[in-house]
PDB file of N, CA and C in Angstrom:
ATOM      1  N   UNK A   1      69.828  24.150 105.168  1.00  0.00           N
ATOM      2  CA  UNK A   1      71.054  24.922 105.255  1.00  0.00           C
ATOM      3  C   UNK A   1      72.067  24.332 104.276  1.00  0.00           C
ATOM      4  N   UNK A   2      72.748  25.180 103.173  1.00  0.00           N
ATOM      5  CA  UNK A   2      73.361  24.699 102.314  1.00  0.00           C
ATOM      6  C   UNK A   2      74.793  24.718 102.678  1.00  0.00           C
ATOM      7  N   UNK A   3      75.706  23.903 102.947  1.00  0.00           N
ATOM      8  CA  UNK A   3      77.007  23.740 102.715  1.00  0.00           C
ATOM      9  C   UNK A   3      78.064  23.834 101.969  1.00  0.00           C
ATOM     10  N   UNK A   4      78.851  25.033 101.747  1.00  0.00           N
ATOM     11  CA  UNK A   4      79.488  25.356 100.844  1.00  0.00           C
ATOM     12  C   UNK A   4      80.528  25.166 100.928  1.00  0.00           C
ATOM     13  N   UNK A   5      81.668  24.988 100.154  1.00  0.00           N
ATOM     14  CA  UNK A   5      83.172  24.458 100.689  1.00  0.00           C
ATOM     15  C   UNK A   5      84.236  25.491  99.721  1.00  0.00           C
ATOM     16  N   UNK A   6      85.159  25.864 100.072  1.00  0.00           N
ATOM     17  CA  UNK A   6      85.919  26.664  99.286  1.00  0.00           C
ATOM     18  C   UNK A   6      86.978  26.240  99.127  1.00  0.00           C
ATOM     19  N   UNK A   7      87.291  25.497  98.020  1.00  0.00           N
ATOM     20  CA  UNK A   7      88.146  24.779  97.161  1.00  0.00           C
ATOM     21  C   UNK A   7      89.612  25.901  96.815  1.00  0.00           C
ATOM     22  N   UNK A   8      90.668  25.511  97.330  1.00  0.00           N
ATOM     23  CA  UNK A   8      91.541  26.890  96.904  1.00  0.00           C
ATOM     24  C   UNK A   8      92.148  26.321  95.466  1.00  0.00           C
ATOM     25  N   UNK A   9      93.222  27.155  95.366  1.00  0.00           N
ATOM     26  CA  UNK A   9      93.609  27.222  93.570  1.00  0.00           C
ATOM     27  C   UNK A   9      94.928  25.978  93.615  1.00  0.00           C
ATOM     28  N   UNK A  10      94.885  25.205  92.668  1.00  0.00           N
ATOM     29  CA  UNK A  10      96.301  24.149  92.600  1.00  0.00           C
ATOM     30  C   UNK A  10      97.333  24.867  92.346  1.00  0.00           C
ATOM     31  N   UNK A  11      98.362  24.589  92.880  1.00  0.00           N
ATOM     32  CA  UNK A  11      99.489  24.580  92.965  1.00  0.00           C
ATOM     33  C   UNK A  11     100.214  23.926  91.425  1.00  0.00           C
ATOM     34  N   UNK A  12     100.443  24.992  90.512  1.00  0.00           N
ATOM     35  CA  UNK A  12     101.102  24.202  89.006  1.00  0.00           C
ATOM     36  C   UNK A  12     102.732  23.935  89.497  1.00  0.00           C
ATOM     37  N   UNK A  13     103.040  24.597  90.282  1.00  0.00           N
ATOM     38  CA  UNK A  13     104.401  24.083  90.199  1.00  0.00           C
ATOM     39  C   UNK A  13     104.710  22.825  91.245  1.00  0.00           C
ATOM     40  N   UNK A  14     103.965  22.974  92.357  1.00  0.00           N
ATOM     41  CA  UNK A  14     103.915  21.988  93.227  1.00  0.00           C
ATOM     42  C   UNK A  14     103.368  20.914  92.357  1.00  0.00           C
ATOM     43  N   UNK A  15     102.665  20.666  92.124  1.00  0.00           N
ATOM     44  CA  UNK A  15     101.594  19.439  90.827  1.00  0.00           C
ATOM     45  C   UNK A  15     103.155  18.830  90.107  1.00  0.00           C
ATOM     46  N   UNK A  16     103.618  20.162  89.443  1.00  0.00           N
ATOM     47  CA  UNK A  16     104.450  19.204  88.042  1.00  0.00           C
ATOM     48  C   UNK A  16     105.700  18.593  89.235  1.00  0.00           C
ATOM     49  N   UNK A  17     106.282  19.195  90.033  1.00  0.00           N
ATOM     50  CA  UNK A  17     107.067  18.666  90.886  1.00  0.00           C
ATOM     51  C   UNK A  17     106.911  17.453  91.473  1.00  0.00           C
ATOM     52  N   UNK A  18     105.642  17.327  92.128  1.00  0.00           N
ATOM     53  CA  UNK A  18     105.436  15.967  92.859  1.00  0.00           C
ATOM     54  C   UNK A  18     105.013  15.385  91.761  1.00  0.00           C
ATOM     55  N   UNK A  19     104.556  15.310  90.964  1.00  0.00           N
ATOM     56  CA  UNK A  19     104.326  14.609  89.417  1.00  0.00           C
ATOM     57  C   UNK A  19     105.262  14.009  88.711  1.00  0.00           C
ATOM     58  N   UNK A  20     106.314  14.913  88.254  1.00  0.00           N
ATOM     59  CA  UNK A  20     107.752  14.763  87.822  1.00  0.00           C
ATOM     60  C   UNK A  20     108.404  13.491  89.333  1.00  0.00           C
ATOM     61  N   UNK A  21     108.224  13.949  90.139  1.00  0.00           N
ATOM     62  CA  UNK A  21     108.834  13.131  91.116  1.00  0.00           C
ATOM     63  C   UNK A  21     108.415  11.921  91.124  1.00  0.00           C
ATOM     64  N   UNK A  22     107.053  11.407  90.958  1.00  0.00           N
ATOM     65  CA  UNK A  22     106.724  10.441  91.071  1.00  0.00           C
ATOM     66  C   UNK A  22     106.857   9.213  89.839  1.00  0.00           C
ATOM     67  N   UNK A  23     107.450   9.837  88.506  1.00  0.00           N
ATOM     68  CA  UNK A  23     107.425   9.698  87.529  1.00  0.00           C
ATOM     69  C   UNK A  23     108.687   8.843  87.270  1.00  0.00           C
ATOM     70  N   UNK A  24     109.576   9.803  87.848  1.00  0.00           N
ATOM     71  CA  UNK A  24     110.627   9.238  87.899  1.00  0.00           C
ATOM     72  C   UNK A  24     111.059   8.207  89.316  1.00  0.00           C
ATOM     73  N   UNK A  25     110.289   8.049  90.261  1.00  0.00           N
ATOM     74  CA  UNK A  25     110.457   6.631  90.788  1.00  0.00           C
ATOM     75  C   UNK A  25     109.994   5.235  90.487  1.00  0.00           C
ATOM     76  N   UNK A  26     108.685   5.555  89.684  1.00  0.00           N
ATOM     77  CA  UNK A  26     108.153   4.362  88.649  1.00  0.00           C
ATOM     78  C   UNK A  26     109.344   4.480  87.547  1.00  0.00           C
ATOM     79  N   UNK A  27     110.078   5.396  87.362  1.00  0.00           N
ATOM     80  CA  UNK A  27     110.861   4.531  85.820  1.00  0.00           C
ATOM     81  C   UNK A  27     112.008   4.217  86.256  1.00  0.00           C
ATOM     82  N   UNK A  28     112.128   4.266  87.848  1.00  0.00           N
ATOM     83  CA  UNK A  28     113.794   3.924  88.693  1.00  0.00           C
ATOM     84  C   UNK A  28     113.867   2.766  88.868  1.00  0.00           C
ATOM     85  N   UNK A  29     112.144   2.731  89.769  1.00  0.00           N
ATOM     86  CA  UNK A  29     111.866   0.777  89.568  1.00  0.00           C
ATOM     87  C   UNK A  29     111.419   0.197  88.302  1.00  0.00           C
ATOM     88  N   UNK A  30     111.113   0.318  87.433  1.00  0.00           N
ATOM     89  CA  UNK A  30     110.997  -0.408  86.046  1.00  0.00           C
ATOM     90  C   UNK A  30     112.036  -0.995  85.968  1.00  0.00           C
ATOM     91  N   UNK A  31     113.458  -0.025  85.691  1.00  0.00           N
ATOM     92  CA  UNK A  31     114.953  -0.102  85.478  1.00  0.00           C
ATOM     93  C   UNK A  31     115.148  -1.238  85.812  1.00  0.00           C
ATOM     94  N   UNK A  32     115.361  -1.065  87.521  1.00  0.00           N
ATOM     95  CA  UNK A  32     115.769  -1.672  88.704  1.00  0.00           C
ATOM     96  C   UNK A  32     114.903  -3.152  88.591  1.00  0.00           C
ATOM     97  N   UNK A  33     113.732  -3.051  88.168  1.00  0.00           N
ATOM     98  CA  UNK A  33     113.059  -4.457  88.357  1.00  0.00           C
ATOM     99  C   UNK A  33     113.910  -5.238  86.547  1.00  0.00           C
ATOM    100  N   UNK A  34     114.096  -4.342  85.232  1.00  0.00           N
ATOM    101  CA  UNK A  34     114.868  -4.613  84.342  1.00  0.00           C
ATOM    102  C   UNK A  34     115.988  -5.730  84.263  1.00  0.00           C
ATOM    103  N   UNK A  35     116.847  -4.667  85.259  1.00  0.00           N
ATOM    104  CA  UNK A  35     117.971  -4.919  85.458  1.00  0.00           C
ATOM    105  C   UNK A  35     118.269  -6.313  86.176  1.00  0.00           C
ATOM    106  N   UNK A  36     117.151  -6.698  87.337  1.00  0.00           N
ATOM    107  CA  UNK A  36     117.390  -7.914  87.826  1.00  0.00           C
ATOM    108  C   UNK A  36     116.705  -8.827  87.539  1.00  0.00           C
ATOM    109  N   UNK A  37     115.629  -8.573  86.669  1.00  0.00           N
ATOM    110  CA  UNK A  37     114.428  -9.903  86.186  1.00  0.00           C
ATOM    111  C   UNK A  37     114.346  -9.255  84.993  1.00  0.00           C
ATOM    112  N   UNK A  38     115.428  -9.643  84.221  1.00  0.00           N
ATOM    113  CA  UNK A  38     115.357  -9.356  82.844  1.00  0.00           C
ATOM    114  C   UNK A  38     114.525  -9.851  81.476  1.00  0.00           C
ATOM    115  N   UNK A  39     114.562 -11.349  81.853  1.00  0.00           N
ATOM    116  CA  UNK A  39     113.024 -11.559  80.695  1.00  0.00           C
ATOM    117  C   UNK A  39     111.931 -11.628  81.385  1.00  0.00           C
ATOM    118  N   UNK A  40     111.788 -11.302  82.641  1.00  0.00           N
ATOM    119  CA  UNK A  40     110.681 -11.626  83.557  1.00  0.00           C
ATOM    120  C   UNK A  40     109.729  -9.974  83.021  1.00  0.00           C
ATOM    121  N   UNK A  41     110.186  -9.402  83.980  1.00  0.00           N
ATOM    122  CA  UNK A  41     109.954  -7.799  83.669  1.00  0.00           C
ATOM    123  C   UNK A  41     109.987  -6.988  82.702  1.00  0.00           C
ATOM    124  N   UNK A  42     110.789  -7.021  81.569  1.00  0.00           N
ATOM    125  CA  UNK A  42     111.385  -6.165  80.824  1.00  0.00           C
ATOM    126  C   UNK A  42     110.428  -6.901  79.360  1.00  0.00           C
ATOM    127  N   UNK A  43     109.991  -7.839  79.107  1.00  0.00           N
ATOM    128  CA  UNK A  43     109.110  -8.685  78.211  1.00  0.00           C
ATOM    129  C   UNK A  43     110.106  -8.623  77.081  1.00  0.00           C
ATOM    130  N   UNK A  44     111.342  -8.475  76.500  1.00  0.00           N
ATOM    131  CA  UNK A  44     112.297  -8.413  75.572  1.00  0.00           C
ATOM    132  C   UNK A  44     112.914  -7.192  75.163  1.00  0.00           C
ATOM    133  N   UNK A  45     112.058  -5.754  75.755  1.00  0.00           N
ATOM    134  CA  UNK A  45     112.137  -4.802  75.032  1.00  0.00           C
ATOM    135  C   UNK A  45     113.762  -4.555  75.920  1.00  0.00           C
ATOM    136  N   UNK A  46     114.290  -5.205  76.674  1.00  0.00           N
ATOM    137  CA  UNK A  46     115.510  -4.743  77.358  1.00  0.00           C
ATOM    138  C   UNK A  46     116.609  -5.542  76.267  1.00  0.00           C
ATOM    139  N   UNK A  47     116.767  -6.338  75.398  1.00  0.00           N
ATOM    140  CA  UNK A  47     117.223  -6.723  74.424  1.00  0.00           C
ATOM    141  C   UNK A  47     118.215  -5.395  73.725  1.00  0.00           C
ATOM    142  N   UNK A  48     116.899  -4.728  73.576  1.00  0.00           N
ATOM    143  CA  UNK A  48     117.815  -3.391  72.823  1.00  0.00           C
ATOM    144  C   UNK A  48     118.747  -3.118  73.401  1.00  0.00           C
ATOM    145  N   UNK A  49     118.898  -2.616  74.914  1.00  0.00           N
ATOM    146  CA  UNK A  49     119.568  -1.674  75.762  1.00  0.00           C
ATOM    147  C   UNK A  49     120.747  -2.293  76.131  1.00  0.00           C
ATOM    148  N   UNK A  50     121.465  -3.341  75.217  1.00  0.00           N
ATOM    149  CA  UNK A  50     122.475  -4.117  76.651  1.00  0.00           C
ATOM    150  C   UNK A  50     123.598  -3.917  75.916  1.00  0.00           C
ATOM    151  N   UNK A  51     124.508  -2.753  75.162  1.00  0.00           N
ATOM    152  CA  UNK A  51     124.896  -2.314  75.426  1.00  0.00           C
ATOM    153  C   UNK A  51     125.070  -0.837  76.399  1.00  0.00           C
ATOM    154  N   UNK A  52     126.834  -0.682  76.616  1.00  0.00           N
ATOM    155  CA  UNK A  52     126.570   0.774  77.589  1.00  0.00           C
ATOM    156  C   UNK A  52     126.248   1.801  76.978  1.00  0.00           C
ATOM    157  N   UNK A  53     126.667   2.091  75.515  1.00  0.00           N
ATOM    158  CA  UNK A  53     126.033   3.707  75.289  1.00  0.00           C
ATOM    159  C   UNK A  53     124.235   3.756  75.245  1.00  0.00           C
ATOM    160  N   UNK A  54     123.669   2.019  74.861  1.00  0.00           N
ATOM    161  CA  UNK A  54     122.622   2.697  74.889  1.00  0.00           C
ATOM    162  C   UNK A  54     121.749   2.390  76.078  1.00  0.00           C
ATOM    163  N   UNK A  55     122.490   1.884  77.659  1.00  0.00           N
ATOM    164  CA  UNK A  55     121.728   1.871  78.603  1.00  0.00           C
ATOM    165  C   UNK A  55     121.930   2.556  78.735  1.00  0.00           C
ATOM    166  N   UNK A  56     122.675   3.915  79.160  1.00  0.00           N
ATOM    167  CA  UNK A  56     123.015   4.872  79.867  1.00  0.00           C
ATOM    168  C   UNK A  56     121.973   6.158  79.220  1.00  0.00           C
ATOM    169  N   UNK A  57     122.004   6.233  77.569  1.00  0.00           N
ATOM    170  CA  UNK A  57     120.865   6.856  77.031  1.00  0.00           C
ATOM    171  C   UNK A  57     119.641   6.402  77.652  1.00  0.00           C
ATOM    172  N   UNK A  58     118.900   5.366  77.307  1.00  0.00           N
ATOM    173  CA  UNK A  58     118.205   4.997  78.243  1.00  0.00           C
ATOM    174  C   UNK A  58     117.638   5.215  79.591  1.00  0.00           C
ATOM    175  N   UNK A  59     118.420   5.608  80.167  1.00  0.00           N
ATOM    176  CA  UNK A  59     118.353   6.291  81.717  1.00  0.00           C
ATOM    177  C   UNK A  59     118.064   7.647  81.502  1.00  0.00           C
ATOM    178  N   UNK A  60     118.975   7.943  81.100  1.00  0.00           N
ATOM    179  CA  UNK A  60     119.170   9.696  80.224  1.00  0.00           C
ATOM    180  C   UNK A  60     118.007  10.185  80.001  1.00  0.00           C
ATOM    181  N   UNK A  61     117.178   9.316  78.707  1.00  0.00           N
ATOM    182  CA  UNK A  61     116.241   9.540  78.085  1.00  0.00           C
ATOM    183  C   UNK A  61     115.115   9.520  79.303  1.00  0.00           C
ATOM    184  N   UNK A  62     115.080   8.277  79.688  1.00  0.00           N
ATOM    185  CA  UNK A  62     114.276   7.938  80.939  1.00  0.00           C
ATOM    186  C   UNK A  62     113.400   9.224  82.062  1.00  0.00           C
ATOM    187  N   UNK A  63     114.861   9.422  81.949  1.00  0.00           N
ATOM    188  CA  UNK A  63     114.818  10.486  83.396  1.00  0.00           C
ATOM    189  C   UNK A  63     114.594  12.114  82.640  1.00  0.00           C
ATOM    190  N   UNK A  64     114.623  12.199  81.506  1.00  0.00           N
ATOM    191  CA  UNK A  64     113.962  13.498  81.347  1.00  0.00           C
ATOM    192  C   UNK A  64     113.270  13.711  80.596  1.00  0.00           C
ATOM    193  N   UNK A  65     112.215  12.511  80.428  1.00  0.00           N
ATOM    194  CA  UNK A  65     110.587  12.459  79.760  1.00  0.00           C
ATOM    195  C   UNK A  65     109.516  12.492  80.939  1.00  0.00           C
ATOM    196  N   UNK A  66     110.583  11.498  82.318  1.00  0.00           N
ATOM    197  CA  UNK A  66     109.366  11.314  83.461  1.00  0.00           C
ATOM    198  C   UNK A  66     109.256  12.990  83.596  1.00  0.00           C
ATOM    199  N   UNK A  67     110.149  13.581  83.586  1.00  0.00           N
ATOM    200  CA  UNK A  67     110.244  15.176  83.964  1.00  0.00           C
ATOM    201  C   UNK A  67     109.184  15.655  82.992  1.00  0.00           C
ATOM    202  N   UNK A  68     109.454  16.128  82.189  1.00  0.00           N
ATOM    203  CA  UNK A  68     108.851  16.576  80.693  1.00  0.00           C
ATOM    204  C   UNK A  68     107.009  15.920  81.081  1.00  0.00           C
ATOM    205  N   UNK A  69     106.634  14.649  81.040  1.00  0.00           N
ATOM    206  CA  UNK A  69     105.300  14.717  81.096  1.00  0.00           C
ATOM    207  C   UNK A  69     104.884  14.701  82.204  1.00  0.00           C
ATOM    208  N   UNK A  70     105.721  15.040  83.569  1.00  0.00           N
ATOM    209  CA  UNK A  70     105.119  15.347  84.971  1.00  0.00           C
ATOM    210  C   UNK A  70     104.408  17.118  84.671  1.00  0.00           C
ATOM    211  N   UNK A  71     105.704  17.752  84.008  1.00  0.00           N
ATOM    212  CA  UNK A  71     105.260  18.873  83.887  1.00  0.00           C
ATOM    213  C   UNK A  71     104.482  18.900  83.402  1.00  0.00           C
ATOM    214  N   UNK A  72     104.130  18.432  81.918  1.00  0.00           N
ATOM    215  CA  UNK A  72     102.563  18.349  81.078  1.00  0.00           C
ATOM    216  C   UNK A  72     101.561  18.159  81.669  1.00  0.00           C
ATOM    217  N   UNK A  73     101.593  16.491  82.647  1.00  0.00           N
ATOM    218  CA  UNK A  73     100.221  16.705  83.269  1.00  0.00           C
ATOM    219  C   UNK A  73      99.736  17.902  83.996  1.00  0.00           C
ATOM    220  N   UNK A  74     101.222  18.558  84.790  1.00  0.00           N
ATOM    221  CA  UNK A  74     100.500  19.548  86.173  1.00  0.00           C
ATOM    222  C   UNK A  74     100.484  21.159  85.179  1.00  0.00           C
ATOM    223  N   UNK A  75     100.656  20.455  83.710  1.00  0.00           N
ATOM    224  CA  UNK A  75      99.657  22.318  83.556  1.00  0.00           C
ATOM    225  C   UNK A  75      98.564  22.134  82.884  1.00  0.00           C
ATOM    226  N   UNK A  76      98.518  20.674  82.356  1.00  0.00           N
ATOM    227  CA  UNK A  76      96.759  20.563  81.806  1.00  0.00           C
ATOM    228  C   UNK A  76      96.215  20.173  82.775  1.00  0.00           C
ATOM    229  N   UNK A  77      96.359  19.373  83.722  1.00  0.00           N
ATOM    230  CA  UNK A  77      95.654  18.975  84.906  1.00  0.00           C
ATOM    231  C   UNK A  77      95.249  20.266  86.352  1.00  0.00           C
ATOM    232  N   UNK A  78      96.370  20.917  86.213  1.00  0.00           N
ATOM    233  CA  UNK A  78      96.451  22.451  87.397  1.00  0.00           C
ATOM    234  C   UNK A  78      95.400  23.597  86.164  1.00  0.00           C
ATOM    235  N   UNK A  79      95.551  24.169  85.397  1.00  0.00           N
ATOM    236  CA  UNK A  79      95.031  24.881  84.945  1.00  0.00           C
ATOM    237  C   UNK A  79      93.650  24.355  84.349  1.00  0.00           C
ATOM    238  N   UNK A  80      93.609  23.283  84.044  1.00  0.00           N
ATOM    239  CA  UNK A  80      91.832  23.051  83.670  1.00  0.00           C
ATOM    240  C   UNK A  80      91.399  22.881  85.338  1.00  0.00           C
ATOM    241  N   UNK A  81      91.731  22.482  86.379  1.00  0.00           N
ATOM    242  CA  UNK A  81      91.503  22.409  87.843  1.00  0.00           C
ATOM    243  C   UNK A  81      91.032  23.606  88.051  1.00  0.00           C
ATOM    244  N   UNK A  82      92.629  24.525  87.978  1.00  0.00           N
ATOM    245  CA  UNK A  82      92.235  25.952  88.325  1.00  0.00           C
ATOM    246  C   UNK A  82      90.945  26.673  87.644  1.00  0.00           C
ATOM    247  N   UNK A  83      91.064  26.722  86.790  1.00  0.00           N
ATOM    248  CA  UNK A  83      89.532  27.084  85.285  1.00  0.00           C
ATOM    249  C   UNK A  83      88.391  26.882  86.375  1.00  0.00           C
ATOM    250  N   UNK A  84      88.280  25.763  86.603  1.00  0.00           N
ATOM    251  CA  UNK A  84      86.706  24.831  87.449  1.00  0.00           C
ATOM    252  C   UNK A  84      86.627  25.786  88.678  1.00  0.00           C
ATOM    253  N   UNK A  85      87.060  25.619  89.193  1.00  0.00           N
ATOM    254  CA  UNK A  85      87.233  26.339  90.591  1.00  0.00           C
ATOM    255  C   UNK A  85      86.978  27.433  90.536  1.00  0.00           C
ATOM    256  N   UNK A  86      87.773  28.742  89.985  1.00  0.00           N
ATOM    257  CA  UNK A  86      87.018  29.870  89.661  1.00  0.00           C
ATOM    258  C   UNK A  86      86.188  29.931  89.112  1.00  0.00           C
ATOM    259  N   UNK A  87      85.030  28.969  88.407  1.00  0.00           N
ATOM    260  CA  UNK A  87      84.222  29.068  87.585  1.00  0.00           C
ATOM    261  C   UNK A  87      82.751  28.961  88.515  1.00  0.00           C
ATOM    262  N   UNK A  88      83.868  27.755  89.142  1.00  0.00           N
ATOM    263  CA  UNK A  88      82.353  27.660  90.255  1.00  0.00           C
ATOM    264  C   UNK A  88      82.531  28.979  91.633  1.00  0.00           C
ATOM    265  N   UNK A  89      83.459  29.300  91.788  1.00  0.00           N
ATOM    266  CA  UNK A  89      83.373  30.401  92.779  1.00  0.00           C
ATOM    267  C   UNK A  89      82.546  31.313  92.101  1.00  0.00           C
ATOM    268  N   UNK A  90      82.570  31.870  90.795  1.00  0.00           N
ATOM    269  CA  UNK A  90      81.523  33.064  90.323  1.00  0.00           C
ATOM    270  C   UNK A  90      80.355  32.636  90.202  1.00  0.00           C
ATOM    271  N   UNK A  91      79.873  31.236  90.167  1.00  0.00           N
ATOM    272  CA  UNK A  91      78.780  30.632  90.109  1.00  0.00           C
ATOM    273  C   UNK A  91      77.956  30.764  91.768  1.00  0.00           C
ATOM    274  N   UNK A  92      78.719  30.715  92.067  1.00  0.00           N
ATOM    275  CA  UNK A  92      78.306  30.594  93.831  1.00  0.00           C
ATOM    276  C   UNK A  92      78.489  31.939  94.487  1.00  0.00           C
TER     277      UNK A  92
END
């Protein structure tokens, strides 16, 4: 008796959302670990940033790349997902 399982379709906007979200709490704590263990954590590259216009860019920048490649992953990652899935549903 063969066991078949029916895989439903990803969620692209849910994906880039919790993606994007998660993206930007790894670069909150990077910061945050930066900011208080500065040659520990930061290996020199925090050198650059210590003035304010360019920590604040920094953050700026920070916070809307984690966005930008959350979204990237969840439409190459959701749509080649999605692809498979219907591929194997017509297969089956």
């Amino acid at each position: 008796m063969a066991v078949t399982h029916a895989h439903t379709r990803l969620s692209i906007s849910g994906l880039g959302w919790g993606a994007s979200a998660a993206l930007i709490v790894l670069f909150v704590l990077c910061m945050l670990s930066a900011l208080f263990m500065p040659m520990r954590a930061a290996h020199g590259w925090w050198r650059c940033c210590r003035r304010a216009d360019q920590f604040t860019r920094v953050w700026i920048d920070g916070l809307i790349w984690s966005i930008v490649a959350g979204w990237l992953i969840a439409l190459v990652f959701g749509t080649v997902y999605n692809w498979v899935v219907a591929r194997r549903a017509v297969e089956n």
